[in-house]
N, C-alpha and C. Protein backbone atom coordinates (compact mmCIF):
# COMPACT_ATOMS: atom_id res chain seq x y z
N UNK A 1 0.83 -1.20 0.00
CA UNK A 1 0.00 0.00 0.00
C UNK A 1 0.86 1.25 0.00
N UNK A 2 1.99 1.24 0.73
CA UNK A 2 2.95 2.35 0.72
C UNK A 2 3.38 3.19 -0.83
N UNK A 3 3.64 2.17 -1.29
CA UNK A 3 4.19 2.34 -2.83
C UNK A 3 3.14 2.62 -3.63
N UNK A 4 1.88 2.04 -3.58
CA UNK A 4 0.77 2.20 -4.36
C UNK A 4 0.54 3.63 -4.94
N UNK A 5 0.68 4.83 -3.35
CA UNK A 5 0.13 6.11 -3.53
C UNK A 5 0.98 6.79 -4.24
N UNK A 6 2.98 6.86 -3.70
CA UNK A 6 3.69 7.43 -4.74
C UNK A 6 3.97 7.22 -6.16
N UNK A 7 3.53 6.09 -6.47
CA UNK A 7 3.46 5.49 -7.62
C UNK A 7 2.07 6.32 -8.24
N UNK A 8 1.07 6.04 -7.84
CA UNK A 8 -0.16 6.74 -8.25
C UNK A 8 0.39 8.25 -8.23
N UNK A 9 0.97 8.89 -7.81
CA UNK A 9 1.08 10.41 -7.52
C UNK A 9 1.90 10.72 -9.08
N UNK A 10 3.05 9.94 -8.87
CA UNK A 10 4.08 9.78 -10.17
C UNK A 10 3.46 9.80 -11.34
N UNK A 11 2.48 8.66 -11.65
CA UNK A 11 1.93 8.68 -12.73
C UNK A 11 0.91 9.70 -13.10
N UNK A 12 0.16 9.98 -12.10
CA UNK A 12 -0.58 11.49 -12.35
C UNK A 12 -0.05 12.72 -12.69
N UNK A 13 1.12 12.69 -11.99
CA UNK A 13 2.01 14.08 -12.18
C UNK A 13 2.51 13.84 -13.87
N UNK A 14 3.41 12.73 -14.25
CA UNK A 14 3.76 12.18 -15.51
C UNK A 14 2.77 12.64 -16.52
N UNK A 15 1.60 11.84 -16.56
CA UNK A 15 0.37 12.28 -17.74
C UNK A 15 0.43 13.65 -17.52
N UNK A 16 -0.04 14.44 -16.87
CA UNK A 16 -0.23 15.77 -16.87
C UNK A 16 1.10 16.74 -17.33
N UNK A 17 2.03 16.16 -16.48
CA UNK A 17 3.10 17.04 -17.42
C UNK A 17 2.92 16.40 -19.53
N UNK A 18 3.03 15.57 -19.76
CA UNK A 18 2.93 15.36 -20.58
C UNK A 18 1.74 15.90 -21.69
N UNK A 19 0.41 15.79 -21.03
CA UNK A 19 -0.81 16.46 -21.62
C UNK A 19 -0.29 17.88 -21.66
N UNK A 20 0.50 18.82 -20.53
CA UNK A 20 1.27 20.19 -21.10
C UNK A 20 1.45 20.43 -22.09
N UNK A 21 2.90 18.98 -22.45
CA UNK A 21 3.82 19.59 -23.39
C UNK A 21 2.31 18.97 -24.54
N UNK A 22 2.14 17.92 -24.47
CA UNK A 22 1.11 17.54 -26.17
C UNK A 22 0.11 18.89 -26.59
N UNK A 23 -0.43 19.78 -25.53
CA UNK A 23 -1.39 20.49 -25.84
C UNK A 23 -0.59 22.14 -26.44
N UNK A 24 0.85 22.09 -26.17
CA UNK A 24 1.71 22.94 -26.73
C UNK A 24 2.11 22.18 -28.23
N UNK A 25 2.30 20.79 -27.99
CA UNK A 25 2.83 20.68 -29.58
C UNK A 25 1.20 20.98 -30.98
N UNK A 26 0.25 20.71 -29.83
CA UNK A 26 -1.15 20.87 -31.09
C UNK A 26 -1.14 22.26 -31.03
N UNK A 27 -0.66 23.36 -30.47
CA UNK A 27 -1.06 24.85 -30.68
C UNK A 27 0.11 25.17 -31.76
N UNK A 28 1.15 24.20 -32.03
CA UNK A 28 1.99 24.51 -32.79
C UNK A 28 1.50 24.12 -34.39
N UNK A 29 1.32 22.64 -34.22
CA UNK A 29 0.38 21.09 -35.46
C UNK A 29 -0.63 22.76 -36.07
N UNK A 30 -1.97 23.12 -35.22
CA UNK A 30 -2.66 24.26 -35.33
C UNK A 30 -2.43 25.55 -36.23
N UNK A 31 -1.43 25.93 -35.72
CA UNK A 31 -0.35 27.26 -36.17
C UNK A 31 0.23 26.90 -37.89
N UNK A 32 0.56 25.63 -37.87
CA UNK A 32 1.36 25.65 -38.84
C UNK A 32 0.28 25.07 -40.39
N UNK A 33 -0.97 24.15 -40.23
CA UNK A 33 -2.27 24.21 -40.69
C UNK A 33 -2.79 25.32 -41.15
N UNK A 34 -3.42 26.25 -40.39
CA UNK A 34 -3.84 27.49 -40.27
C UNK A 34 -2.49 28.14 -41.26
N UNK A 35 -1.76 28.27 -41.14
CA UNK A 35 -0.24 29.00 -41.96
C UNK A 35 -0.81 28.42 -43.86
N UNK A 36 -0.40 26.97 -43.46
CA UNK A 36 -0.91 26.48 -45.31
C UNK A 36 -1.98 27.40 -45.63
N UNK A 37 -2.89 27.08 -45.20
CA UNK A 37 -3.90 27.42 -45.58
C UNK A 37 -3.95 28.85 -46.04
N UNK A 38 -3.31 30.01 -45.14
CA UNK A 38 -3.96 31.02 -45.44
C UNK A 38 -2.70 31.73 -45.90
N UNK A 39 -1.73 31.26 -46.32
CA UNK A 39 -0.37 31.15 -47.08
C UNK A 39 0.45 30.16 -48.59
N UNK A 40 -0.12 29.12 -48.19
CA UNK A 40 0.33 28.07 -49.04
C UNK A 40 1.05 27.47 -48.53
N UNK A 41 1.69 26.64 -48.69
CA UNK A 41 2.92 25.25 -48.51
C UNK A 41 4.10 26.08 -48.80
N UNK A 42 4.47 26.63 -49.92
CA UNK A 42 5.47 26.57 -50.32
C UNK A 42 6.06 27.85 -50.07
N UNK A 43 4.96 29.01 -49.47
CA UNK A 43 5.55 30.20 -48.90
C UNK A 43 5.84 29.85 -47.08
N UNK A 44 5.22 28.80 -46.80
CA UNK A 44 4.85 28.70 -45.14
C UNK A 44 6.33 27.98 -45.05
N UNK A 45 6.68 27.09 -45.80
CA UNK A 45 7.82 26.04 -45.84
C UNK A 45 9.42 26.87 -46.05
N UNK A 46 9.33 28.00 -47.03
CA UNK A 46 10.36 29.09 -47.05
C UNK A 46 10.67 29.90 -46.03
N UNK A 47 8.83 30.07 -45.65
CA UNK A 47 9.47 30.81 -44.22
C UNK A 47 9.95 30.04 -42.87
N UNK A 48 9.70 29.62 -43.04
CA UNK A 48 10.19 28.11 -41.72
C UNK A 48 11.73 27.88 -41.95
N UNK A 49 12.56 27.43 -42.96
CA UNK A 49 13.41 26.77 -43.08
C UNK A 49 14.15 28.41 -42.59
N UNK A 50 13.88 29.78 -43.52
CA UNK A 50 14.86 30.82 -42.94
C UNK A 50 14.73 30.80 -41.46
N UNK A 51 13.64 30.72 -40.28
CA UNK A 51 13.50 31.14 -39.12
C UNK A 51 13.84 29.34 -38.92
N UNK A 52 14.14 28.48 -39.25
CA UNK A 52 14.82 27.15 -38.35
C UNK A 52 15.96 27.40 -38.24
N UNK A 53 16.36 27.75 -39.60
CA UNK A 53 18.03 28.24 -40.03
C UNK A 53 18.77 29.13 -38.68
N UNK A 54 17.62 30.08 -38.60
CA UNK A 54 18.35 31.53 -37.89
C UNK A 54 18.27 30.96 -36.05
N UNK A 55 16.89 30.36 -35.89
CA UNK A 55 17.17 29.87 -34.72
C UNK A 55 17.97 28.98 -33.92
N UNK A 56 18.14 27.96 -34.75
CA UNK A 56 18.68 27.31 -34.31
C UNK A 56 20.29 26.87 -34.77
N UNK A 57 20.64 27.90 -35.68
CA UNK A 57 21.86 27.97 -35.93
C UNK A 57 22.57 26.91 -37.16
N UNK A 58 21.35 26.36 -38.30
CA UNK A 58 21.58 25.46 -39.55
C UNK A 58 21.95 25.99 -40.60
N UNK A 59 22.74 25.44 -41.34
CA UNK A 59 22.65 25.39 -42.39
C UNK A 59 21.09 25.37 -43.38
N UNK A 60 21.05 25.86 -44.63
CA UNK A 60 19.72 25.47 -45.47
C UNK A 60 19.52 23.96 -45.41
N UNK A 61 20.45 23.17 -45.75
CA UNK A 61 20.07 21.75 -45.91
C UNK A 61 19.77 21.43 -44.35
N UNK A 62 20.01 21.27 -43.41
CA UNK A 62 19.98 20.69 -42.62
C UNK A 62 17.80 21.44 -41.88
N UNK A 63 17.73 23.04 -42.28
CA UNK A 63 16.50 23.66 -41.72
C UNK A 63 15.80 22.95 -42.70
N UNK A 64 16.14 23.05 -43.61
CA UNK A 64 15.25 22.49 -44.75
C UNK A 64 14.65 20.73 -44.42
N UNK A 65 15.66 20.31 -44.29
CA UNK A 65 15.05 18.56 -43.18
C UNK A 65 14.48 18.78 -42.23
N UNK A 66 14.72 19.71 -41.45
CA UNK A 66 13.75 19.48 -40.00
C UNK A 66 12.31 20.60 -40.44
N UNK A 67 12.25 20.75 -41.15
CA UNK A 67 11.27 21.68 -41.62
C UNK A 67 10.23 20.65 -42.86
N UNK A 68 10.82 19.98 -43.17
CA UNK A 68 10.69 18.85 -44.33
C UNK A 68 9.83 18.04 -43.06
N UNK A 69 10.27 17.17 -42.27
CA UNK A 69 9.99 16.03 -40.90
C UNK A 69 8.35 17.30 -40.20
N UNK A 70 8.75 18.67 -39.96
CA UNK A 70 7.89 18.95 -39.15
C UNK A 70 6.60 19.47 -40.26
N UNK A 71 6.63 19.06 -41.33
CA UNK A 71 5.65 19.06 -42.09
C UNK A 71 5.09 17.97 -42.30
N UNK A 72 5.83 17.00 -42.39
CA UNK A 72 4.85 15.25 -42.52
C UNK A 72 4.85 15.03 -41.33
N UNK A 73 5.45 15.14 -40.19
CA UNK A 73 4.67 14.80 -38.69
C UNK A 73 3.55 15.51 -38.57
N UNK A 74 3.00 16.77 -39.20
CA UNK A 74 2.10 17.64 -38.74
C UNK A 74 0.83 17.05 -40.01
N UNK A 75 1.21 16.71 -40.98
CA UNK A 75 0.31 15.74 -41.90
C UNK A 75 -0.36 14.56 -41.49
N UNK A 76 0.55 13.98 -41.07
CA UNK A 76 0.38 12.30 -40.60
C UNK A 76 -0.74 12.79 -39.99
N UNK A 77 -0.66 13.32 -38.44
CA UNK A 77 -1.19 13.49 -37.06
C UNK A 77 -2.49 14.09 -37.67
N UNK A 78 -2.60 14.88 -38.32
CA UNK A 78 -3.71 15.55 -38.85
C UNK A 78 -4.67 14.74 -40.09
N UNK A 79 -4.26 13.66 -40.47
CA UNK A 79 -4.66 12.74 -41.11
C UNK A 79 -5.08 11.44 -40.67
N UNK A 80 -4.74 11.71 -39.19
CA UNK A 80 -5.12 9.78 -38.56
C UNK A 80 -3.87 8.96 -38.82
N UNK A 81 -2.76 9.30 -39.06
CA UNK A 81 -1.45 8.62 -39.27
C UNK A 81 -0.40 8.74 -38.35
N UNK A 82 -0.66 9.19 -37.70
CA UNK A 82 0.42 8.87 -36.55
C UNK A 82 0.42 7.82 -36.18
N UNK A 83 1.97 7.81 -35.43
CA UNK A 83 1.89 6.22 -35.24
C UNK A 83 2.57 6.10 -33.69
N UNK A 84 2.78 7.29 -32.85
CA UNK A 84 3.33 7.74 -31.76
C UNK A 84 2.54 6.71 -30.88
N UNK A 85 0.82 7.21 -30.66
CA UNK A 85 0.66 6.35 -29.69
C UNK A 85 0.49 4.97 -29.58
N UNK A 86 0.49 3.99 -31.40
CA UNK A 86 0.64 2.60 -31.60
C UNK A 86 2.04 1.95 -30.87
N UNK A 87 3.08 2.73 -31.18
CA UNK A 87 4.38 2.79 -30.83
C UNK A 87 4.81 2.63 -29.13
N UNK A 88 3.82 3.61 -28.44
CA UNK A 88 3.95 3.68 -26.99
C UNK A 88 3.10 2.36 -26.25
N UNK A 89 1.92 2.42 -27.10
CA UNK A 89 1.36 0.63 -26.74
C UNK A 89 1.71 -0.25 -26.65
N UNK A 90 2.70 -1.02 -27.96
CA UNK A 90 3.40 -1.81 -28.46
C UNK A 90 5.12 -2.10 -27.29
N UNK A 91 5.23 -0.58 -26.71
CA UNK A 91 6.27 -0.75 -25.57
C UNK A 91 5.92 -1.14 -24.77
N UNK A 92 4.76 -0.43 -23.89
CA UNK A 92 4.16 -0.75 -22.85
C UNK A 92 3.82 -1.84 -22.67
N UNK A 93 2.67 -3.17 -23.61
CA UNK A 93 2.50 -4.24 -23.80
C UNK A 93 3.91 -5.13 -23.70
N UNK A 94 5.16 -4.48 -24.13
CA UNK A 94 6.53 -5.44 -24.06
C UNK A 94 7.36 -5.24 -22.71
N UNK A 95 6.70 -3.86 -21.95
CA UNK A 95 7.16 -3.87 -20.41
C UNK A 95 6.32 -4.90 -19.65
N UNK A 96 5.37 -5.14 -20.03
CA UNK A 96 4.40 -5.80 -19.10
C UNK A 96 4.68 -6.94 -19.45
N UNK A 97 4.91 -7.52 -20.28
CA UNK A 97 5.19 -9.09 -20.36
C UNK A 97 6.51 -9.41 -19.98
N UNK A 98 7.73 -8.26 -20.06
CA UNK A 98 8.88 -8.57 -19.40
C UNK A 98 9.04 -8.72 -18.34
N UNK A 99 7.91 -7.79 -17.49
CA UNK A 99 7.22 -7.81 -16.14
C UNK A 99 7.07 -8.64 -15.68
N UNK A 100 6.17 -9.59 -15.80
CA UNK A 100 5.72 -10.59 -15.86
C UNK A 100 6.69 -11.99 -15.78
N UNK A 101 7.50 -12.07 -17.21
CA UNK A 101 8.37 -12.60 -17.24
C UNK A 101 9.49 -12.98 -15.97
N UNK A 102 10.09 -11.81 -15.66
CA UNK A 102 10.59 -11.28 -14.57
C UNK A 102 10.05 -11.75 -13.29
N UNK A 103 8.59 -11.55 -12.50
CA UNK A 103 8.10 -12.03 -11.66
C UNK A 103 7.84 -13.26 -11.47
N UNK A 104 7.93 -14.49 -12.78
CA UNK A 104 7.81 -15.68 -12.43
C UNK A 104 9.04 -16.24 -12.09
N UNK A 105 10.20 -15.68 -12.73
CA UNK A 105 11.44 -16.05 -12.35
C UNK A 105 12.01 -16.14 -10.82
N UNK A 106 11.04 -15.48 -10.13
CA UNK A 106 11.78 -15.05 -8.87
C UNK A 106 11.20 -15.94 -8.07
């Protein structure tokens, strides 16, 4: 019972920090939608790669890839294609059987 509550506390605190950062990355997914649209692709994508470039200190080729990635991650997700939370299932399901695994051994 001891462990139960910090454990429960952990995981509450965990999701919630996490629902933070996810509800910051959709005001971004949002931002950059809204941008196509009332810009185009190919002016929204020019302006991105100069302000990835300048922020973060790239080269064109290199803003141009992470600007390239944060356009089909923001597609996928907005299309039903993500594959983030299949991915986090597929772990979780392989902690729990290692779990498991683990506990009969002992």
């Amino acid at each position: 019972m001891s462990k139960i509550i910090p454990s429960f506390i952990t995981e509450t605190l965990d999701a919630a920090q996490a629902s933070h950062k996810a509800l910051a990355g959709h005001n971004e997914h949002y931002h950059l939608l809204r941008a196509i649209k009332e810009h185009g692709e190919p002016k929204v994508h020019q302006a991105l790669v100069e302000r990835i470039a300048s922020r973060d200190n790239l080269n064109i080729v290199a803003a141009t890839t992470a600007v390239n990635v944060m356009f089909q991650n923001t597609k996928d997700a907005s299309e039903g294609r993500g594959v983030c939370r299949m991915v986090r299932e597929e772990l979780n399901a392989h902690m729990k059987q290692t779990d498991v695994v683990l506990a009969t051994a002992k």
